[in-house]
C-alpha atoms as a PDB file:
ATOM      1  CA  UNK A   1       0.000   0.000   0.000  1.00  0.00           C
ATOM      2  CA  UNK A   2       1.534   3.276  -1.091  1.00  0.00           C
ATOM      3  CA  UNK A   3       0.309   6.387   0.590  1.00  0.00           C
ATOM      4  CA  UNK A   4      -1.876   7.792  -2.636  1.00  0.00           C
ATOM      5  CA  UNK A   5      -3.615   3.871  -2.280  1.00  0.00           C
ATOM      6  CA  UNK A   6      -7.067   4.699  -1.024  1.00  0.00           C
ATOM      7  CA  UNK A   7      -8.467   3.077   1.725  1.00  0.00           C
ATOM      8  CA  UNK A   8     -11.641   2.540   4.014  1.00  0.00           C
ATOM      9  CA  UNK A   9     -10.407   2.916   7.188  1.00  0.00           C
ATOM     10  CA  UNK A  10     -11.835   5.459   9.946  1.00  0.00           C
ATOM     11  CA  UNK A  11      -9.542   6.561  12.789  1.00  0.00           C
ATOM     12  CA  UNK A  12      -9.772   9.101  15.046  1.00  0.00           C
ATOM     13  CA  UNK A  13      -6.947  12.200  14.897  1.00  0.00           C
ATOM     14  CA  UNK A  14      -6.162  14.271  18.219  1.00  0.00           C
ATOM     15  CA  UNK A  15      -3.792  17.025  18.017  1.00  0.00           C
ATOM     16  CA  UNK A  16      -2.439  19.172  20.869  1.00  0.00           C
ATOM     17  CA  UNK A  17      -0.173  19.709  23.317  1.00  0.00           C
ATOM     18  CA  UNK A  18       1.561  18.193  25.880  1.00  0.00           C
ATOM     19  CA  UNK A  19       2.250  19.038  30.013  1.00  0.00           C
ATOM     20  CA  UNK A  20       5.991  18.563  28.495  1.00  0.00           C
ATOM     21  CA  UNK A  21       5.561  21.049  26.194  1.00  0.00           C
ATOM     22  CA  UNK A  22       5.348  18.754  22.898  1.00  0.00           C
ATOM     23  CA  UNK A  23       2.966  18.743  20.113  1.00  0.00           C
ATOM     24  CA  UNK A  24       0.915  15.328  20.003  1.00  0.00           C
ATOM     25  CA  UNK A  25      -0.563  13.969  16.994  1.00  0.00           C
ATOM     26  CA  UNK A  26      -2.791  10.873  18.716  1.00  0.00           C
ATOM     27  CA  UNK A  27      -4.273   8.450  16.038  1.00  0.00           C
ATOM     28  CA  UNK A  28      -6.815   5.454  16.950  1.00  0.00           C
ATOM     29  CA  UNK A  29      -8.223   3.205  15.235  1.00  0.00           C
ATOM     30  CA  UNK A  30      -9.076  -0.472  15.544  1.00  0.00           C
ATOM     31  CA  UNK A  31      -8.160  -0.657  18.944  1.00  0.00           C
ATOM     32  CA  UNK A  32      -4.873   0.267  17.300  1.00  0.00           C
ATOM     33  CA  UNK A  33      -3.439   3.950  19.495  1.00  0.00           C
ATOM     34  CA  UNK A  34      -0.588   5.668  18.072  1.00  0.00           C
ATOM     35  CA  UNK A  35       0.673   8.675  20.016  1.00  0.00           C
ATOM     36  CA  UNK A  36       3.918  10.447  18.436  1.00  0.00           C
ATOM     37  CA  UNK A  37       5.455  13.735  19.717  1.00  0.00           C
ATOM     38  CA  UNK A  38       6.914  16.320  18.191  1.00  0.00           C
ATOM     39  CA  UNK A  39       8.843  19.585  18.983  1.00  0.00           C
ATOM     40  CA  UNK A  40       7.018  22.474  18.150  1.00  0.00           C
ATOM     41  CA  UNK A  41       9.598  23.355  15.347  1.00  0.00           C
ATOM     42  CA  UNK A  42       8.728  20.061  13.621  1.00  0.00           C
ATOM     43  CA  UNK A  43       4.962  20.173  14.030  1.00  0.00           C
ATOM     44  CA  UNK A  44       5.228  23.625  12.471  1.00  0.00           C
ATOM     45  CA  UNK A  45       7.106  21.451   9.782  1.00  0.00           C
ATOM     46  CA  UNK A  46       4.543  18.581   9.331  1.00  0.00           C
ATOM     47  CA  UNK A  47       1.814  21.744   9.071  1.00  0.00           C
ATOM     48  CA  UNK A  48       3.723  23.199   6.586  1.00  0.00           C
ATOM     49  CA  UNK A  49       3.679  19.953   4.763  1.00  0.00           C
ATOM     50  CA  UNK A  50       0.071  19.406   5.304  1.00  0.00           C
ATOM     51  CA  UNK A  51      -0.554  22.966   3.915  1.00  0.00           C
ATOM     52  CA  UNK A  52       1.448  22.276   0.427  1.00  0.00           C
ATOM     53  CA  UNK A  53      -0.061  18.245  -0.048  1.00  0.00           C
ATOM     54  CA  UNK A  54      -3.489  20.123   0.426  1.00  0.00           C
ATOM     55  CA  UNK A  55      -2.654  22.943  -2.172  1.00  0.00           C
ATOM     56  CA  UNK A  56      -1.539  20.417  -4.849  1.00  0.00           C
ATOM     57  CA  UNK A  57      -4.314  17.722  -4.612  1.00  0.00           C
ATOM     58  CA  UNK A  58      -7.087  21.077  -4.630  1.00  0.00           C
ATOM     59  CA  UNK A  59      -4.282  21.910  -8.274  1.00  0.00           C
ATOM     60  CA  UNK A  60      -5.102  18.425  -9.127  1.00  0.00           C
ATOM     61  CA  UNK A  61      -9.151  18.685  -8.642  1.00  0.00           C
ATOM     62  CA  UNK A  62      -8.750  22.369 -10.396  1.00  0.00           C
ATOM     63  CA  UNK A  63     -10.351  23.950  -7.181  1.00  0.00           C
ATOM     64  CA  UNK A  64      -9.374  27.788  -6.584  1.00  0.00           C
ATOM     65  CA  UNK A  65      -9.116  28.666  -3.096  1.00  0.00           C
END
């Protein structure tokens, strides 16, 4: 499975901070729990990654936003 493979799977996403000052991106599903922690520098990373995968797959659909 590649990551553009589509798949019907539903998981819950949490995202916030941490009492150690972390960002914590909490995924669940399947009785499956996945918590992973990252400095705020790289969470501002992974959003900036987010942002630009979201601008190219609305390029892709030809939305204009």
């Amino acid at each position: 499975m590649g990551i553009d493979t589509e798949r019907e799977i539903e998981a819950n996403l949490q995202i916030g901070p941490t009492d150690k000052g972390m960002v914590r991106i909490y995924v669940e599903s399947q009785g499956l729990e996945i918590p992973m922690d990252f400095s705020p520098d790289d969470a501002d990373e992974i959003a900036d990654e987010i942002t630009a995968a979201a601008n190219r797959a609305r390029n892709m659909r030809g939305d204009k936003r």
